[in-house]
C-alpha atoms as a PDB file:
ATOM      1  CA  UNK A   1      51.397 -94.484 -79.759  1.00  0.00           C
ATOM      2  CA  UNK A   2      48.906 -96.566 -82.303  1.00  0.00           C
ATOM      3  CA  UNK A   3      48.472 -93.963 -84.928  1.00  0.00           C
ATOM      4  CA  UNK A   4      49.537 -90.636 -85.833  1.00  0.00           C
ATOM      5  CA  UNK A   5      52.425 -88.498 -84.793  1.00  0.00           C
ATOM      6  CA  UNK A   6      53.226 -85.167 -83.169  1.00  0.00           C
ATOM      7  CA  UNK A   7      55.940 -83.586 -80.903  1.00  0.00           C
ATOM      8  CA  UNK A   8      55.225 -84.497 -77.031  1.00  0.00           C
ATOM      9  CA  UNK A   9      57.194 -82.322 -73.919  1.00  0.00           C
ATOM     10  CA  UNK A  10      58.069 -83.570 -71.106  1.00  0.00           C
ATOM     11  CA  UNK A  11      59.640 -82.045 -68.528  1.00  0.00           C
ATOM     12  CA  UNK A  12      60.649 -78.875 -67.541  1.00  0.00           C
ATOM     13  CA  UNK A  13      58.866 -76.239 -65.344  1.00  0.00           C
ATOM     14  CA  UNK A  14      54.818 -75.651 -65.523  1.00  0.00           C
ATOM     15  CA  UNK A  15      53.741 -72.221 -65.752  1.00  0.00           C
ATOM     16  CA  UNK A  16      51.467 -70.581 -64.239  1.00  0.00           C
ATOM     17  CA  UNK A  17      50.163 -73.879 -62.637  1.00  0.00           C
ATOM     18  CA  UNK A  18      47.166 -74.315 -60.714  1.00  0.00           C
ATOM     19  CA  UNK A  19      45.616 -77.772 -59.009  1.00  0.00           C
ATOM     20  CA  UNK A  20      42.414 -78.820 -60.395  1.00  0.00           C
ATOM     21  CA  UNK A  21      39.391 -78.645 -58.354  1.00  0.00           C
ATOM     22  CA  UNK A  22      39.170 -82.087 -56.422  1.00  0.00           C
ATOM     23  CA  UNK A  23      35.186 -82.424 -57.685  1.00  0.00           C
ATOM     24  CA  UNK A  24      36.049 -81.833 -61.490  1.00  0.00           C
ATOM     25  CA  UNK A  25      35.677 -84.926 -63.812  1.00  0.00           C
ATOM     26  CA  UNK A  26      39.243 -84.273 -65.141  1.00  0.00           C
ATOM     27  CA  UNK A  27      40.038 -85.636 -61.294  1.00  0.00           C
ATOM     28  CA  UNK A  28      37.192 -87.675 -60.629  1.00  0.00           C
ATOM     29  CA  UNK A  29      37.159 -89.905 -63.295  1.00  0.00           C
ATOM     30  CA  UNK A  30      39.705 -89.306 -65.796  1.00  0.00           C
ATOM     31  CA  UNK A  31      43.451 -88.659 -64.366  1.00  0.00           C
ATOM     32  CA  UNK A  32      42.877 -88.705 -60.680  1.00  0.00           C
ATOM     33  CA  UNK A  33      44.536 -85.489 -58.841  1.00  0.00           C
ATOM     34  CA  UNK A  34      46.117 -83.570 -61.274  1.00  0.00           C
ATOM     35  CA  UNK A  35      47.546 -79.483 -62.318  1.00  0.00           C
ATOM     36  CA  UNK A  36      47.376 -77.335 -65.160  1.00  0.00           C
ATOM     37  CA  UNK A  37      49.243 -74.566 -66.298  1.00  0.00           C
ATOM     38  CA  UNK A  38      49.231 -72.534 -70.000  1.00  0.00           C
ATOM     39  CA  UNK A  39      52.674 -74.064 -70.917  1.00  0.00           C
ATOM     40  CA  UNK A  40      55.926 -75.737 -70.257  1.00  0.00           C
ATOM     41  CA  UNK A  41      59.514 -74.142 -69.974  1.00  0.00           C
ATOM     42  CA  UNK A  42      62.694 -75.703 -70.194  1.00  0.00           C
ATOM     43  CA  UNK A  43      61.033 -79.159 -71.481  1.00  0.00           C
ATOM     44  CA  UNK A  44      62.133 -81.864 -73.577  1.00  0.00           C
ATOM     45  CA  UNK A  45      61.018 -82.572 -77.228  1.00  0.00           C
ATOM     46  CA  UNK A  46      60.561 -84.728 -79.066  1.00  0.00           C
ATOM     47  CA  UNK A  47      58.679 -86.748 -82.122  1.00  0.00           C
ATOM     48  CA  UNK A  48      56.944 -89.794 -81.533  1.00  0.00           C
ATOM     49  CA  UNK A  49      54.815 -91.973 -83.799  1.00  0.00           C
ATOM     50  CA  UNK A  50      53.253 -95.461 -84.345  1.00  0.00           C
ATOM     51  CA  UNK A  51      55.014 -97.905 -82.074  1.00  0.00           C
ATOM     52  CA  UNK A  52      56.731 -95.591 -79.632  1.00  0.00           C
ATOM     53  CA  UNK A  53      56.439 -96.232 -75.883  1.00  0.00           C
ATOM     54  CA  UNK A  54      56.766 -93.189 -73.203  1.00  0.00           C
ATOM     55  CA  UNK A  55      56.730 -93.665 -69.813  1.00  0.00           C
ATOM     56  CA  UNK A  56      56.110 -90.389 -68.140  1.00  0.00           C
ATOM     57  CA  UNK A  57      56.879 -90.500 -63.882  1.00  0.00           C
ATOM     58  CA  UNK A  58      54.291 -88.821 -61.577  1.00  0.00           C
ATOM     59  CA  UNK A  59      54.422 -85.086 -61.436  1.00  0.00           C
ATOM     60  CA  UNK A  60      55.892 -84.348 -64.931  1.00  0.00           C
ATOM     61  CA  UNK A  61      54.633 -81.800 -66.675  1.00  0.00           C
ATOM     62  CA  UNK A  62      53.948 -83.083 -70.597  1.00  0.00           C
ATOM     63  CA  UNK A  63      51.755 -82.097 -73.607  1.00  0.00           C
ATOM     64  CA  UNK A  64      51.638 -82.378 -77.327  1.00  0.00           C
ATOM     65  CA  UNK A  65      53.100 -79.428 -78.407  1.00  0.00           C
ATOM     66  CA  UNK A  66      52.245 -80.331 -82.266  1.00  0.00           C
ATOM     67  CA  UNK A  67      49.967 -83.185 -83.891  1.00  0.00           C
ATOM     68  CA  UNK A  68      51.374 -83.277 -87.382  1.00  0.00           C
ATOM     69  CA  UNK A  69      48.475 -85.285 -88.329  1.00  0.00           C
ATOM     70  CA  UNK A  70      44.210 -85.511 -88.046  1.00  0.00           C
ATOM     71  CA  UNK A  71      44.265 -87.258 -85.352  1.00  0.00           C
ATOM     72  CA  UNK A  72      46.651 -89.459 -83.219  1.00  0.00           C
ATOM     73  CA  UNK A  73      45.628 -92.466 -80.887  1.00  0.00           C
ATOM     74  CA  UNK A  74      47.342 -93.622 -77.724  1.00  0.00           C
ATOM     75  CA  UNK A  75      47.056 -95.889 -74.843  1.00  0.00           C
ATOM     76  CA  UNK A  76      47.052 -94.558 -71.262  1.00  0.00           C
ATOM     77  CA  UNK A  77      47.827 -96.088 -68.201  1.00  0.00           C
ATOM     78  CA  UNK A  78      47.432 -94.398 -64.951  1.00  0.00           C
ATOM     79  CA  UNK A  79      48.569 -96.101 -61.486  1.00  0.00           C
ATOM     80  CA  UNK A  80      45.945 -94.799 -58.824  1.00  0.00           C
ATOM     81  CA  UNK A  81      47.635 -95.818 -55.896  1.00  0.00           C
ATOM     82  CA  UNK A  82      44.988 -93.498 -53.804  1.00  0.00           C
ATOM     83  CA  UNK A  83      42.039 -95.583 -55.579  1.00  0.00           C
ATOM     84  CA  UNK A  84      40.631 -92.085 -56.654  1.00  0.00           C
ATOM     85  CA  UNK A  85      39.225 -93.238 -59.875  1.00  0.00           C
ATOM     86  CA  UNK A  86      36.693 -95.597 -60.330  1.00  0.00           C
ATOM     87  CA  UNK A  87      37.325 -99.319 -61.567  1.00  0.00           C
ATOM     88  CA  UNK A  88      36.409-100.254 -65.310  1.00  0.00           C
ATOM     89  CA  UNK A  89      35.728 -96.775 -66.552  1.00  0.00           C
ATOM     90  CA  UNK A  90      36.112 -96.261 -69.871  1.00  0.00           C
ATOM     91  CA  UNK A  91      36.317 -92.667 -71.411  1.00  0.00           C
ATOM     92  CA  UNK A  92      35.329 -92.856 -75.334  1.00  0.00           C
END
């Protein structure tokens, strides 16, 4: 996390999940193959801030439950071991 705070869940079971469709840009060019669901039982909270490091394993459900404040920034990095995304793309 760079800047801001909230409560992220990890963990846990995804309900009512469903795959996103392969052609979406949400698979395309931001996350690769990935599901959705309205929320997660059963997970894990907890508060992170500036300086905190989470490393979340393939196929965990996880969300920010709460930002507690404007805005937060964060660094992602996805391993696309099926090369689905394309190389140097940069979502602003």
């Amino acid at each position: 996390m760079i800047s801001g705070s909230g409560t992220l869940v990890t963990g846990g079971v995804l309900t009512d999940s469903k795959e996103i469709p392969p052609n979406d840009e949400t698979v395309t060019v931001l996350n690769g193959p990935s599901t959705e669901g309205s929320s997660i039982q059963n997970g894990v909270s907890r508060t992170i801030g500036p300086g905190d490091v989470v490393i979340i394993p393939p196929n965990t459900p996880h969300w920010f439950s709460e930002i507690t404040t404007e805005k937060i920034v964060y660094l992602v990095v996805r391993v696309d071991p099926h090369k689905v995304l394309p190389a140097g793309y940069t979502h602003k």
